[in-house]
PDB file of N, CA and C in Angstrom:
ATOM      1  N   UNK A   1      18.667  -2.426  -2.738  1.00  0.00           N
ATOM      2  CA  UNK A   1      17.375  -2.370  -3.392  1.00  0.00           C
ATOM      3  C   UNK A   1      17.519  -1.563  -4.668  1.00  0.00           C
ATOM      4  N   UNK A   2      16.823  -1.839  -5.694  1.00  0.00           N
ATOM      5  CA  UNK A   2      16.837  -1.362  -6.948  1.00  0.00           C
ATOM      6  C   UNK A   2      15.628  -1.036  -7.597  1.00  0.00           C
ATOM      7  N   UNK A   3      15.510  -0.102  -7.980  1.00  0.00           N
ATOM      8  CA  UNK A   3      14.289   0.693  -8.813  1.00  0.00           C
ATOM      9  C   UNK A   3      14.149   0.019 -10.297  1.00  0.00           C
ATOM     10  N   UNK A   4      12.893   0.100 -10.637  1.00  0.00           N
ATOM     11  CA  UNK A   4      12.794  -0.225 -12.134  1.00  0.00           C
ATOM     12  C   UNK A   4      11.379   0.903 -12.456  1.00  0.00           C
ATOM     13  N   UNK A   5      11.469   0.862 -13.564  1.00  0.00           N
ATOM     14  CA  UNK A   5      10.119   1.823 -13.697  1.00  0.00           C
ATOM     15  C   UNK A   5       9.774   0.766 -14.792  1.00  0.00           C
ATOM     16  N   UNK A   6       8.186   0.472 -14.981  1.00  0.00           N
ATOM     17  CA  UNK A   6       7.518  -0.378 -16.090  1.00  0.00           C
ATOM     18  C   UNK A   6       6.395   0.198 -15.305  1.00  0.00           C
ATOM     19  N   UNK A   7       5.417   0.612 -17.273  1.00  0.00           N
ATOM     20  CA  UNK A   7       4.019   0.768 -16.681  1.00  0.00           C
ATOM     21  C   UNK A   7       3.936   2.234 -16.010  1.00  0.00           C
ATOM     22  N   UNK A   8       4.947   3.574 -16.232  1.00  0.00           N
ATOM     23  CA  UNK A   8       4.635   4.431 -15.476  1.00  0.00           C
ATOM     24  C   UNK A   8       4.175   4.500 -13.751  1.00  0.00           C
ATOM     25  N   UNK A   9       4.206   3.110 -13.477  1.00  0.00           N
ATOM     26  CA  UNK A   9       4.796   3.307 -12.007  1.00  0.00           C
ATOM     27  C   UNK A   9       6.095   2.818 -11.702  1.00  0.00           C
ATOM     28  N   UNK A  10       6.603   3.074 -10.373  1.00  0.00           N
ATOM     29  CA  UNK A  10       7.814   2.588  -9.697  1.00  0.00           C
ATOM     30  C   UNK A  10       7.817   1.207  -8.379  1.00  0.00           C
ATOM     31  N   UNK A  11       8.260   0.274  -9.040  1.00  0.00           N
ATOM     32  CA  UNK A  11       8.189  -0.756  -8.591  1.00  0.00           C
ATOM     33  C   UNK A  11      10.318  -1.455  -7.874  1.00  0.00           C
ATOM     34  N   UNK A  12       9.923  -1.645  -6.902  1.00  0.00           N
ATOM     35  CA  UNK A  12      11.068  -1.523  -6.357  1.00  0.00           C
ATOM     36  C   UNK A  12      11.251  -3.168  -6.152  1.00  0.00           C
ATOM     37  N   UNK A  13      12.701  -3.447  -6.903  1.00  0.00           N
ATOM     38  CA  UNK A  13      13.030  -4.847  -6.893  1.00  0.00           C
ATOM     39  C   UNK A  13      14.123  -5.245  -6.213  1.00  0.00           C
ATOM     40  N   UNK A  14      13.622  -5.529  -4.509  1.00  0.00           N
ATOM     41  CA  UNK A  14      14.716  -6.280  -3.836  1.00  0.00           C
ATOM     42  C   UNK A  14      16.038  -7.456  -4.320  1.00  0.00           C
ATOM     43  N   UNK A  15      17.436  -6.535  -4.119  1.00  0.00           N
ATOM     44  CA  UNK A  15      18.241  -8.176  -4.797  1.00  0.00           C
ATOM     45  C   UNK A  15      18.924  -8.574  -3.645  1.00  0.00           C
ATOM     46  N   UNK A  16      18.386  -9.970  -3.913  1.00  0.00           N
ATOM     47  CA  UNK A  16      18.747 -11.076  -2.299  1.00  0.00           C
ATOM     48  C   UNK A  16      19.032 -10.375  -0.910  1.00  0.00           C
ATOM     49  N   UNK A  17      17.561  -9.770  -0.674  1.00  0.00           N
ATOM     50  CA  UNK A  17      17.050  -9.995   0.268  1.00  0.00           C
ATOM     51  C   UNK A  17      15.771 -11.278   1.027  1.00  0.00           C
ATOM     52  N   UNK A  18      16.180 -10.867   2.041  1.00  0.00           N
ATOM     53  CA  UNK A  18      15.150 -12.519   2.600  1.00  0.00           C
ATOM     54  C   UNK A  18      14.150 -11.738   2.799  1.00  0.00           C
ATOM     55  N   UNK A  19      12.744 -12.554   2.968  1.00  0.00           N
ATOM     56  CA  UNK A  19      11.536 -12.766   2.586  1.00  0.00           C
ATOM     57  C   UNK A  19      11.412 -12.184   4.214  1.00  0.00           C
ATOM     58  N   UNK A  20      10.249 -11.114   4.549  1.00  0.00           N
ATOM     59  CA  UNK A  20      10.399 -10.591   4.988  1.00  0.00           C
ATOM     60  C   UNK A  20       8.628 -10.467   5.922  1.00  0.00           C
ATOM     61  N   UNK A  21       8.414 -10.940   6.804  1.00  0.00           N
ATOM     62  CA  UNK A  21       7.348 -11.671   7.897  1.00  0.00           C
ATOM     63  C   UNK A  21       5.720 -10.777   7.999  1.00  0.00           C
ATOM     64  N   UNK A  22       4.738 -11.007   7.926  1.00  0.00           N
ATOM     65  CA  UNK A  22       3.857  -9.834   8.242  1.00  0.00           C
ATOM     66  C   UNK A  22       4.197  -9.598   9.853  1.00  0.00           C
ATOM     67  N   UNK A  23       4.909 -10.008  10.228  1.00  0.00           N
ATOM     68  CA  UNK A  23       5.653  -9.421  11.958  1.00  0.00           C
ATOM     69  C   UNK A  23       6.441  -8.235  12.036  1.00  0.00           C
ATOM     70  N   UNK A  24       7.403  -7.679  10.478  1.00  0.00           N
ATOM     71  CA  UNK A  24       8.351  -7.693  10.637  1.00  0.00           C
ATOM     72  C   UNK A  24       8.038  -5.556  10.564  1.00  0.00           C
ATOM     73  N   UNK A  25       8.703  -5.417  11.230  1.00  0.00           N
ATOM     74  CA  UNK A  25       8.496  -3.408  11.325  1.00  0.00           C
ATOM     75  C   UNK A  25       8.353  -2.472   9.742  1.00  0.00           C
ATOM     76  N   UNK A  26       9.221  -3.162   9.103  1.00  0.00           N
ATOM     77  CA  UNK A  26       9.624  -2.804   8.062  1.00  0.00           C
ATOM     78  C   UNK A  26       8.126  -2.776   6.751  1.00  0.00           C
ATOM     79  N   UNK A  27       7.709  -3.683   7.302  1.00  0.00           N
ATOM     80  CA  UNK A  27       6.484  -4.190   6.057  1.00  0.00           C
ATOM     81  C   UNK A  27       5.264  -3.396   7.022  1.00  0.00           C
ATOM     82  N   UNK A  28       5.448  -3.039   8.402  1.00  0.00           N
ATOM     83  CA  UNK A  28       4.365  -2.130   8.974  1.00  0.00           C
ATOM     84  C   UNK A  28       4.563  -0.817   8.108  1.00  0.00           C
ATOM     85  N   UNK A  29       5.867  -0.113   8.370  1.00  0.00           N
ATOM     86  CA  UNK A  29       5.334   0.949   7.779  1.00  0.00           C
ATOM     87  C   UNK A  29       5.553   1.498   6.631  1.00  0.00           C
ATOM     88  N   UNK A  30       5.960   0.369   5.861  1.00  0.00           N
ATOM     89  CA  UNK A  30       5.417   0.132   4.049  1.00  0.00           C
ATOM     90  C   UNK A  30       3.611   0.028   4.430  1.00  0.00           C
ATOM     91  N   UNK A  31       3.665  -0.734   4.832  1.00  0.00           N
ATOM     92  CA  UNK A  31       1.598  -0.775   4.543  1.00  0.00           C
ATOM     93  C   UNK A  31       1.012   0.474   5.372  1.00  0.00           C
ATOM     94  N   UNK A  32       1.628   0.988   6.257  1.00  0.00           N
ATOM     95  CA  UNK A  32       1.206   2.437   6.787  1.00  0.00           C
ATOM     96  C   UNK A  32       0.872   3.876   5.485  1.00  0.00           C
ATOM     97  N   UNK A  33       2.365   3.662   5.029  1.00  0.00           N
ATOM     98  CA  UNK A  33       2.584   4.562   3.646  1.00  0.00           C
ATOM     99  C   UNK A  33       1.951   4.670   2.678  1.00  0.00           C
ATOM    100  N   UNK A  34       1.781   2.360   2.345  1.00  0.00           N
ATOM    101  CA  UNK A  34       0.733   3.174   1.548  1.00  0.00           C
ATOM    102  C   UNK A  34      -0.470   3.276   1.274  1.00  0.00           C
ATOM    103  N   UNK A  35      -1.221   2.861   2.834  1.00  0.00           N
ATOM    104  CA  UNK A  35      -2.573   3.168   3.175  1.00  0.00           C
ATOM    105  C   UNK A  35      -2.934   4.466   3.394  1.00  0.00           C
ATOM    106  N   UNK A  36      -2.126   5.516   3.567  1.00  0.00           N
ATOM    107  CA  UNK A  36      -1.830   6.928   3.661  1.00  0.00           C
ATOM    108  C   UNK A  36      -2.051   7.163   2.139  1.00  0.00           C
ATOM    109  N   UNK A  37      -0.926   7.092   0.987  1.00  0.00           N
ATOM    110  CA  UNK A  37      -1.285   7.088   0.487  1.00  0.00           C
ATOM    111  C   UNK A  37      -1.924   6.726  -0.706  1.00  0.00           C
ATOM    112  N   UNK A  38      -2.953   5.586  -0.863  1.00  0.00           N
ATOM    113  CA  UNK A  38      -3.864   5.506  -1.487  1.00  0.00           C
ATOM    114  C   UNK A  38      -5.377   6.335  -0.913  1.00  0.00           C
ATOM    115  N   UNK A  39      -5.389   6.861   0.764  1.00  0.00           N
ATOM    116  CA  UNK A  39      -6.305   7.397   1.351  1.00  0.00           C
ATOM    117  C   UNK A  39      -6.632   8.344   0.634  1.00  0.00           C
ATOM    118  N   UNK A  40      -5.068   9.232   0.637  1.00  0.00           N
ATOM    119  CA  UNK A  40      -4.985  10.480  -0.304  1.00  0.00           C
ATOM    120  C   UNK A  40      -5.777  10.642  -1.648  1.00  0.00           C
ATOM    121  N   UNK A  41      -5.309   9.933  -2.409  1.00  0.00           N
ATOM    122  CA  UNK A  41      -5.619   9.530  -3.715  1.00  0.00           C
ATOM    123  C   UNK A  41      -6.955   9.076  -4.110  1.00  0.00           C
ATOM    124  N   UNK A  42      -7.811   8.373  -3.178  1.00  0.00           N
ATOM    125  CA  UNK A  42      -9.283   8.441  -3.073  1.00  0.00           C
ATOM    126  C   UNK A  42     -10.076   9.788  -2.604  1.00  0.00           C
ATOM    127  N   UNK A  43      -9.464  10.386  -1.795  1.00  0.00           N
ATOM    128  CA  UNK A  43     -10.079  11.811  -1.398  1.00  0.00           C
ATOM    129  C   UNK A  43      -9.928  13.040  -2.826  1.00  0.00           C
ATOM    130  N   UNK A  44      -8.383  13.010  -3.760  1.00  0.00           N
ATOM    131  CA  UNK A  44      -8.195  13.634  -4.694  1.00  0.00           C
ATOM    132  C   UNK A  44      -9.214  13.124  -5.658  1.00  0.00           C
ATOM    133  N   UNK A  45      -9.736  11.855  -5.791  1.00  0.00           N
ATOM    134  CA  UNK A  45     -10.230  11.476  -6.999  1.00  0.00           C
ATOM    135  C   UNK A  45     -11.844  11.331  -6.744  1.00  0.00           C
ATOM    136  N   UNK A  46     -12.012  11.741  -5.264  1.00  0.00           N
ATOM    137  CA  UNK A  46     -13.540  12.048  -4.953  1.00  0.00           C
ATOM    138  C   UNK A  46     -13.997  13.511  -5.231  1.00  0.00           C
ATOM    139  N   UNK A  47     -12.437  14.533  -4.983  1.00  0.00           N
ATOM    140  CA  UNK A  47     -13.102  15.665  -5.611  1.00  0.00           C
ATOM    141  C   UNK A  47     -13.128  16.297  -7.029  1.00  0.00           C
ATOM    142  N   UNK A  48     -12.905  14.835  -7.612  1.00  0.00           N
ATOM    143  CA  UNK A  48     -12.768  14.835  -9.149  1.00  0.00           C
ATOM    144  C   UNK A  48     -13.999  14.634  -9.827  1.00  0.00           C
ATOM    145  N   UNK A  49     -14.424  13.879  -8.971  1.00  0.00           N
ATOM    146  CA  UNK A  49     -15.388  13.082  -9.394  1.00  0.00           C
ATOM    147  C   UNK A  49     -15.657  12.150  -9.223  1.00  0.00           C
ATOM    148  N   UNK A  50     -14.580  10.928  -9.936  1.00  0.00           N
ATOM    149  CA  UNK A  50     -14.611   9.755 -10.096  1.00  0.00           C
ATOM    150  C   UNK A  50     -14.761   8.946  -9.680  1.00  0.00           C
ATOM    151  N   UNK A  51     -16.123   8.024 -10.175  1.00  0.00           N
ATOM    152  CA  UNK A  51     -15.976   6.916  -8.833  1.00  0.00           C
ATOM    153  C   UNK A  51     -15.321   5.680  -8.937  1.00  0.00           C
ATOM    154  N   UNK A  52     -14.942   5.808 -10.562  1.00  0.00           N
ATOM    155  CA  UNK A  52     -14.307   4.104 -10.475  1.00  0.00           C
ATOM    156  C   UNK A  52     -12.848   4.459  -9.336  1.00  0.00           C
ATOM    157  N   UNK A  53     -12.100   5.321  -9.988  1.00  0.00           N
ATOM    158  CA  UNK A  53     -11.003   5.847  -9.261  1.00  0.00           C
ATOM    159  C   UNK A  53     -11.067   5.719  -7.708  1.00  0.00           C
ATOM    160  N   UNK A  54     -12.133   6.000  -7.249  1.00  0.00           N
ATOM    161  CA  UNK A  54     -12.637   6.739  -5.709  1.00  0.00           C
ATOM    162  C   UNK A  54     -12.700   4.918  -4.992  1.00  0.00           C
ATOM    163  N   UNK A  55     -13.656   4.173  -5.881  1.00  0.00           N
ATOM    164  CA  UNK A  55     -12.918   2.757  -5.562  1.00  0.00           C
ATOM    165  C   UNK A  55     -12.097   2.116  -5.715  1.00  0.00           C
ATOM    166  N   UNK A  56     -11.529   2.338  -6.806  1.00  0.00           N
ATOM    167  CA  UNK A  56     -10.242   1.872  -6.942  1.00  0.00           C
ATOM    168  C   UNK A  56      -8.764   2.226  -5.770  1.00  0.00           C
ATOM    169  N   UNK A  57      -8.912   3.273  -5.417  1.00  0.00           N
ATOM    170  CA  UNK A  57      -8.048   3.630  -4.588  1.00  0.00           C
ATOM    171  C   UNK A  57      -8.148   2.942  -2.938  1.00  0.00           C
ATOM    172  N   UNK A  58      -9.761   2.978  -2.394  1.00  0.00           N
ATOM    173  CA  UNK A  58     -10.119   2.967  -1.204  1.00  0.00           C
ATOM    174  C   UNK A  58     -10.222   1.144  -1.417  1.00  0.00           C
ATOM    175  N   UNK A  59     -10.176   0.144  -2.434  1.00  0.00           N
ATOM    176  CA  UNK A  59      -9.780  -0.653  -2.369  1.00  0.00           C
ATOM    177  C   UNK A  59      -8.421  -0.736  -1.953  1.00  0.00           C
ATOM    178  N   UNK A  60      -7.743  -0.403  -2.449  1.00  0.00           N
ATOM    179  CA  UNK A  60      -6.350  -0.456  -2.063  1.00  0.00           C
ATOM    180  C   UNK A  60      -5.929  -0.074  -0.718  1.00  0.00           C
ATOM    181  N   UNK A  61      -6.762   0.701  -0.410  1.00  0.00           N
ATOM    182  CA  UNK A  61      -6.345   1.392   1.129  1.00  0.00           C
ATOM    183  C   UNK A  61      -6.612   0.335   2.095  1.00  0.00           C
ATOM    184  N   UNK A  62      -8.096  -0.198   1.690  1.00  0.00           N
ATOM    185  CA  UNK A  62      -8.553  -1.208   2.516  1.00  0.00           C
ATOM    186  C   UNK A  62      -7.143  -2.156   2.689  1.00  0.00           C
ATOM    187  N   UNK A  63      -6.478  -2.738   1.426  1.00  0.00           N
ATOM    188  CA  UNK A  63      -5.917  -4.094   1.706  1.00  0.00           C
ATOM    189  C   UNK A  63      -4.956  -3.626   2.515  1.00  0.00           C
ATOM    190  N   UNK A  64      -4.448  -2.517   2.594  1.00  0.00           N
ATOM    191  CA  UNK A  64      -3.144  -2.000   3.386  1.00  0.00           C
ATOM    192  C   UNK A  64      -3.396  -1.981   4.595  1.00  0.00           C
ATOM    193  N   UNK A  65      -4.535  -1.560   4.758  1.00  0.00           N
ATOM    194  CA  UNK A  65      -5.082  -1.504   6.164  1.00  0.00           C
ATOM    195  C   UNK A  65      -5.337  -2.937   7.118  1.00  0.00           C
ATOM    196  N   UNK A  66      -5.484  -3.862   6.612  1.00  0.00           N
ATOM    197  CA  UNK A  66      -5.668  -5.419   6.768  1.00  0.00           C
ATOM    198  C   UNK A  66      -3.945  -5.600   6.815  1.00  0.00           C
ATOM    199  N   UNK A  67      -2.945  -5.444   5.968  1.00  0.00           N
ATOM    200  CA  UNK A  67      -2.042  -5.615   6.165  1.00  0.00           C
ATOM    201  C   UNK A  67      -1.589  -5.279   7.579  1.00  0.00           C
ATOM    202  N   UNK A  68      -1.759  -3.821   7.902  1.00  0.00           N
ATOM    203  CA  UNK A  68      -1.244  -3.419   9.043  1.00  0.00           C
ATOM    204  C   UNK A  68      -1.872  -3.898  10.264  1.00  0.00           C
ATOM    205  N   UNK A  69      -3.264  -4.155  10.068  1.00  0.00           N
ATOM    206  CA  UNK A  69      -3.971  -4.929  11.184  1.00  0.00           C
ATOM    207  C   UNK A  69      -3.413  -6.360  11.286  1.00  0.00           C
ATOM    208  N   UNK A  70      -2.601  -6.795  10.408  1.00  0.00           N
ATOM    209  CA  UNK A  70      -2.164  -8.431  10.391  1.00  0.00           C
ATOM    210  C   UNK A  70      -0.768  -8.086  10.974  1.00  0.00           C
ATOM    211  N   UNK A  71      -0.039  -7.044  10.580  1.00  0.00           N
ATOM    212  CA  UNK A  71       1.513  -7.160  11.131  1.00  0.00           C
ATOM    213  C   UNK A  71       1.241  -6.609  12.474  1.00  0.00           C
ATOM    214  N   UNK A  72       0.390  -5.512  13.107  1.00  0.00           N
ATOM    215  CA  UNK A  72       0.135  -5.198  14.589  1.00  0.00           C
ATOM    216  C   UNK A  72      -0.208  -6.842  15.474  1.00  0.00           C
ATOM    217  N   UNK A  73      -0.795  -8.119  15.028  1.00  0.00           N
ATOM    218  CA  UNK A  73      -0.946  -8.695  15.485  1.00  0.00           C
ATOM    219  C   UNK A  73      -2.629  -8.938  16.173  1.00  0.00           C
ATOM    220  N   UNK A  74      -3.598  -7.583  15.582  1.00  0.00           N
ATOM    221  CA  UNK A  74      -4.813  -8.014  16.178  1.00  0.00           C
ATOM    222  C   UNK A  74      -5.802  -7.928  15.112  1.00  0.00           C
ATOM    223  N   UNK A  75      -5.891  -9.817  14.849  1.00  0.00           N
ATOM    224  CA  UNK A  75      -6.557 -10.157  13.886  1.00  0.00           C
ATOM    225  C   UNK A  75      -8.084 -10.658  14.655  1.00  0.00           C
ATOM    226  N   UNK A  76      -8.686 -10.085  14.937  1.00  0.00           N
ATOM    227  CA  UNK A  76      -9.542 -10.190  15.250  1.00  0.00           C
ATOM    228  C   UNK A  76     -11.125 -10.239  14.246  1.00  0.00           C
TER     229      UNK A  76
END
């Protein structure tokens, strides 16, 4: 796996690896991490103030959280 930085974030670019299942452990606790933290990052930016931020983040948390509810298997 290989790092790139663009955009002041860090975006990590798998080389030939296979495509990798919402089943699979690995992508659980990637979406664990970073439903953790974007949680974080909405709580820092609630005691900032901000609310675009404060949604912006807890959007993100949400989708992680759906992720992990899809790789646990209870899509209910």
């Amino acid at each position: 796996m290989r790092a790139t930085r663009k955009a002041g974030f860090l975006f990590r670019v798998a080389l030939a690896s296979p495509h990798r299942g919402p089943n699979d452990r690995k992508v659980f606790r990637s979406a664990a991490r970073n439903y953790q933290r974007y949680s974080a990052l909405a709580r820092e930016a609630s005691s900032r103030g901000d609310m675009v931020a404060i949604e912006n983040f807890y959007q993100h948390a949400e989708h992680y959280f759906r992720v992990m509810r899809t790789a646990s298997g209870s899509d209910e």
